[in-house]
Protein backbone atom coordinates (compact mmCIF):
# COMPACT_ATOMS: atom_id res chain seq x y z
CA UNK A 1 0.00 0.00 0.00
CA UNK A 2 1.20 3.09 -0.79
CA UNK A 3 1.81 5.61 2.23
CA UNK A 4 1.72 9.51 1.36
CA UNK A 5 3.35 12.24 3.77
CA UNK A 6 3.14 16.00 3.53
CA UNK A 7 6.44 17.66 2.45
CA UNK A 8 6.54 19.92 5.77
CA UNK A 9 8.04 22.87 4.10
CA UNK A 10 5.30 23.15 1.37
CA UNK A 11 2.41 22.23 3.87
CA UNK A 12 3.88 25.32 6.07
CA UNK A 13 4.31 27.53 3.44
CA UNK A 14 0.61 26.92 2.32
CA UNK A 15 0.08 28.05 5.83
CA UNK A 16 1.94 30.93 5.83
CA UNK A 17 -0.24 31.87 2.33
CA UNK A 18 -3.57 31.63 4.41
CA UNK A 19 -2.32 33.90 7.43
CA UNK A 20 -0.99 35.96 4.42
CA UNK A 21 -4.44 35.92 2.78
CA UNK A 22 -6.49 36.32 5.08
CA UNK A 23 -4.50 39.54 7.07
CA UNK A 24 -4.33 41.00 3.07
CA UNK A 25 -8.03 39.72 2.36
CA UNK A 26 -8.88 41.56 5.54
CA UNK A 27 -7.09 45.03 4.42
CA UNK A 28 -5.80 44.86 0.89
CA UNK A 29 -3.02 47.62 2.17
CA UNK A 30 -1.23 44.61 3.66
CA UNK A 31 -0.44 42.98 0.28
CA UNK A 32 3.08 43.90 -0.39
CA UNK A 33 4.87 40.88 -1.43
CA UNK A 34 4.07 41.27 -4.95
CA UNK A 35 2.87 44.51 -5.84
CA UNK A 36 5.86 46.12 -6.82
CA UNK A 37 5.85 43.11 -9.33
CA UNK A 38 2.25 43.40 -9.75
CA UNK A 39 2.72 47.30 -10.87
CA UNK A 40 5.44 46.63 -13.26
CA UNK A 41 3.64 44.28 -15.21
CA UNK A 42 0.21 46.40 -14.91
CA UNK A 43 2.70 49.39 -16.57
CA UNK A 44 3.54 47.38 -19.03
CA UNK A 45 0.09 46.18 -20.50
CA UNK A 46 -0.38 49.88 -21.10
CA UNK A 47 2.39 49.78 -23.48
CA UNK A 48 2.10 46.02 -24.72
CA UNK A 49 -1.81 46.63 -25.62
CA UNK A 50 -1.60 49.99 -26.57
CA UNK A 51 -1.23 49.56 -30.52
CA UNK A 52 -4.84 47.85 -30.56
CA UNK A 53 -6.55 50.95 -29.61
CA UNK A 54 -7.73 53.42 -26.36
CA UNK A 55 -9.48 51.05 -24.87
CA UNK A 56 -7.88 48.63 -24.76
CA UNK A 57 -4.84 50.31 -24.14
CA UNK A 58 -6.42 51.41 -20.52
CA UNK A 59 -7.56 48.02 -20.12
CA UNK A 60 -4.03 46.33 -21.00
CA UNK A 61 -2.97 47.22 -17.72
CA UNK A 62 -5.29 45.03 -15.57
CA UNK A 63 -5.37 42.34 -18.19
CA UNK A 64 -1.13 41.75 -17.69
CA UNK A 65 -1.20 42.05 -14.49
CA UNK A 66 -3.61 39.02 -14.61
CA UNK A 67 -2.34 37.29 -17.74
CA UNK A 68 1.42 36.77 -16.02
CA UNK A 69 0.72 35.02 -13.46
CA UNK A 70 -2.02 32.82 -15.39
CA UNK A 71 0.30 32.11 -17.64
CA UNK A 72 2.38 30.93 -14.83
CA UNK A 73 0.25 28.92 -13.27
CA UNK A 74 -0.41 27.58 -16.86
CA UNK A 75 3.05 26.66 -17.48
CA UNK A 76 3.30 24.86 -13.67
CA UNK A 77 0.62 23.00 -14.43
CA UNK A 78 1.30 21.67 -18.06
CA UNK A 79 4.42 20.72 -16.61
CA UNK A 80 2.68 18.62 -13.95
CA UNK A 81 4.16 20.70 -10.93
CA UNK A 82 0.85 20.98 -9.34
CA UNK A 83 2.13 22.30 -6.03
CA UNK A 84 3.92 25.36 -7.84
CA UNK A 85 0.75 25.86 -10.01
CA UNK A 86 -1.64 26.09 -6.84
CA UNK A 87 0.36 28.57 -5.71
CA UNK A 88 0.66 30.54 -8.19
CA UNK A 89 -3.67 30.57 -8.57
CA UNK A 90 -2.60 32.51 -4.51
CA UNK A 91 -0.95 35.26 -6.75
CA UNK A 92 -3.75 35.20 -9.62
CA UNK A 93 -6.16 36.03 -6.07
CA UNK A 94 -4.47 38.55 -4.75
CA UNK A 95 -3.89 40.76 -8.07
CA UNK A 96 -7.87 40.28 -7.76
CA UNK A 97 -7.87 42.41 -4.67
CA UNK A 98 -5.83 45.05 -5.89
CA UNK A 99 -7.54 45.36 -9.07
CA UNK A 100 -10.54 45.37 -6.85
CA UNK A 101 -9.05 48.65 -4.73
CA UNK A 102 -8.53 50.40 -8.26
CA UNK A 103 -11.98 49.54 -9.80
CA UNK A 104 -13.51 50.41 -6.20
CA UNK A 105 -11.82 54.00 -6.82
CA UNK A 106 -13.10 54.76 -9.49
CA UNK A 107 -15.72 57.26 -9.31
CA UNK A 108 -13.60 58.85 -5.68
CA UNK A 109 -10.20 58.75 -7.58
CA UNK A 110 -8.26 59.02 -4.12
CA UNK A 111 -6.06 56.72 -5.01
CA UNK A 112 -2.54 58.45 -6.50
CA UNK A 113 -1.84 57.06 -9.90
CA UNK A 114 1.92 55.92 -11.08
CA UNK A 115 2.73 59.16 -12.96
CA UNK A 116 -0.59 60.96 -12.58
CA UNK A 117 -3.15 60.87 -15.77
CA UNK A 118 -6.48 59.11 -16.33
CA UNK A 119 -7.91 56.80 -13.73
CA UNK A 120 -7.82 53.08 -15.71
CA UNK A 121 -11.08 52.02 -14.13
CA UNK A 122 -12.30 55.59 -14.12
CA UNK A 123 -11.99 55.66 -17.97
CA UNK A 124 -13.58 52.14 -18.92
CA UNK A 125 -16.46 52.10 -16.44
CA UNK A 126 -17.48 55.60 -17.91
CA UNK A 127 -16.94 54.46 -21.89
CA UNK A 128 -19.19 51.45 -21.22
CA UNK A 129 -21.81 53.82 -18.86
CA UNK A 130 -20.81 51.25 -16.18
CA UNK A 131 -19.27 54.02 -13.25
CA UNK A 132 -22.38 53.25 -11.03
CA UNK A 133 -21.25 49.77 -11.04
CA UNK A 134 -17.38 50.59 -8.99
CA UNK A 135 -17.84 49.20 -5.70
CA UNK A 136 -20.24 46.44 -6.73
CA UNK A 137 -17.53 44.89 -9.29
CA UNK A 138 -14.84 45.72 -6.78
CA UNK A 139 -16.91 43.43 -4.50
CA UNK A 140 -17.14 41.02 -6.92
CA UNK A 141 -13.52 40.89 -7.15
CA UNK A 142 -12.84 40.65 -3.77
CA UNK A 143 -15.33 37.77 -3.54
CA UNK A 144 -13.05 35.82 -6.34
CA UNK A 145 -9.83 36.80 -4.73
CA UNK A 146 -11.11 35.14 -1.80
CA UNK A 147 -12.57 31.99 -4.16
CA UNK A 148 -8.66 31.54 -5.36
CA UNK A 149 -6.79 32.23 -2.60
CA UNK A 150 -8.71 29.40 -0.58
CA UNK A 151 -8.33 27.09 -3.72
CA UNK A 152 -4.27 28.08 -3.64
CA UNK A 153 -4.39 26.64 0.05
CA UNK A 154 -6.56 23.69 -0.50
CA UNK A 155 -4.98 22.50 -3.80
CA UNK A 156 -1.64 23.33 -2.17
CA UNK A 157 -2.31 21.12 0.74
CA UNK A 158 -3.81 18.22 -1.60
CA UNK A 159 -0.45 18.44 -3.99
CA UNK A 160 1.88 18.62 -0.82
CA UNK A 161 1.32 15.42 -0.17
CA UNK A 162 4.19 12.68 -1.34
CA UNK A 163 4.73 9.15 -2.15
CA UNK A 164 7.04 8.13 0.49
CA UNK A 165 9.58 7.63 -1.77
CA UNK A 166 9.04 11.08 -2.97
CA UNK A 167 9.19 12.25 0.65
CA UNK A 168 12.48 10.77 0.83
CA UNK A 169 13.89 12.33 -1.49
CA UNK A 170 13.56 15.75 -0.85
């Protein structure tokens, strides 16, 4: 019969995600492991998307900021590295929060914008007559940021398990 064990250092890490999650998930200011990241590749949607027109242009941003680390978690999972692949779905949920925070600002436009200019979520909720609509799809958001982030954990959990002569050697 075939005995599993958990790999200790990926069980506690998954751990370390949910305190992680849930402290961020409680106050999206706490998120800082990957933002920096996060903002770099939001940055550079503008420019990647930019040649197929305004609009899409504002909403390149948000879409490679999502799009990396899909295509991450893509790439770990094609490969069959499940554990790397759930957590990677913990990054895809917390670039739902922030994303959430922007769309949420969008009608108050408090929050200051990485070399000033046109609010993102300002701009497309208005062109599609959807700027009533902030905080409810910033909800929404949240509400799937919390969906993935729990999946990350769970499905981390489930693929930090090893055959025992896996567990060996690690």
């Amino acid at each position: 019969m075939e005995v599993k064990q958990y790999s200790l250092p990926k069980a506690a890490f998954m751990g370390l995600l949910l305190l992680y999650g849930i402290s961020g998930g409680l106050d999206p200011q706490r998120f800082w492991l990957l933002n920096g990241v996060d903002l770099a590749f939001h940055e550079f949607g503008h420019l990647a998307f930019g040649f197929l027109g305004e609009f899409i242009q504002f909403a390149g941003g948000t879409l490679m900021q999502l799009l990396i680390p899909i295509g991450i978690a893509v790439h770990f999972y094609r490969r069959d590295e499940r554990y790397s692949a759930a957590a990677t779905l913990f990054w895809i949920g917390q670039n739902l929060f922030n994303i959430a925070v922007y769309v949420g600002d969008a009608r108050a436009q408090v929050l200051p914008l990485v070399g000033g200019g046109i609010h993102d979520w300002a701009y497309m909720l208005g062109r599609l007559n959807l700027l009533q609509l902030d905080t409810t799809l910033a909800n929404l958001l949240s509400f799937l940021g919390w969906v993935l982030m729990l999946a990350s954990v769970g499905f981390g959990l489930k693929f930090a398990r090893h055959n025992e002569e896996e567990f060996l050697e690690l």
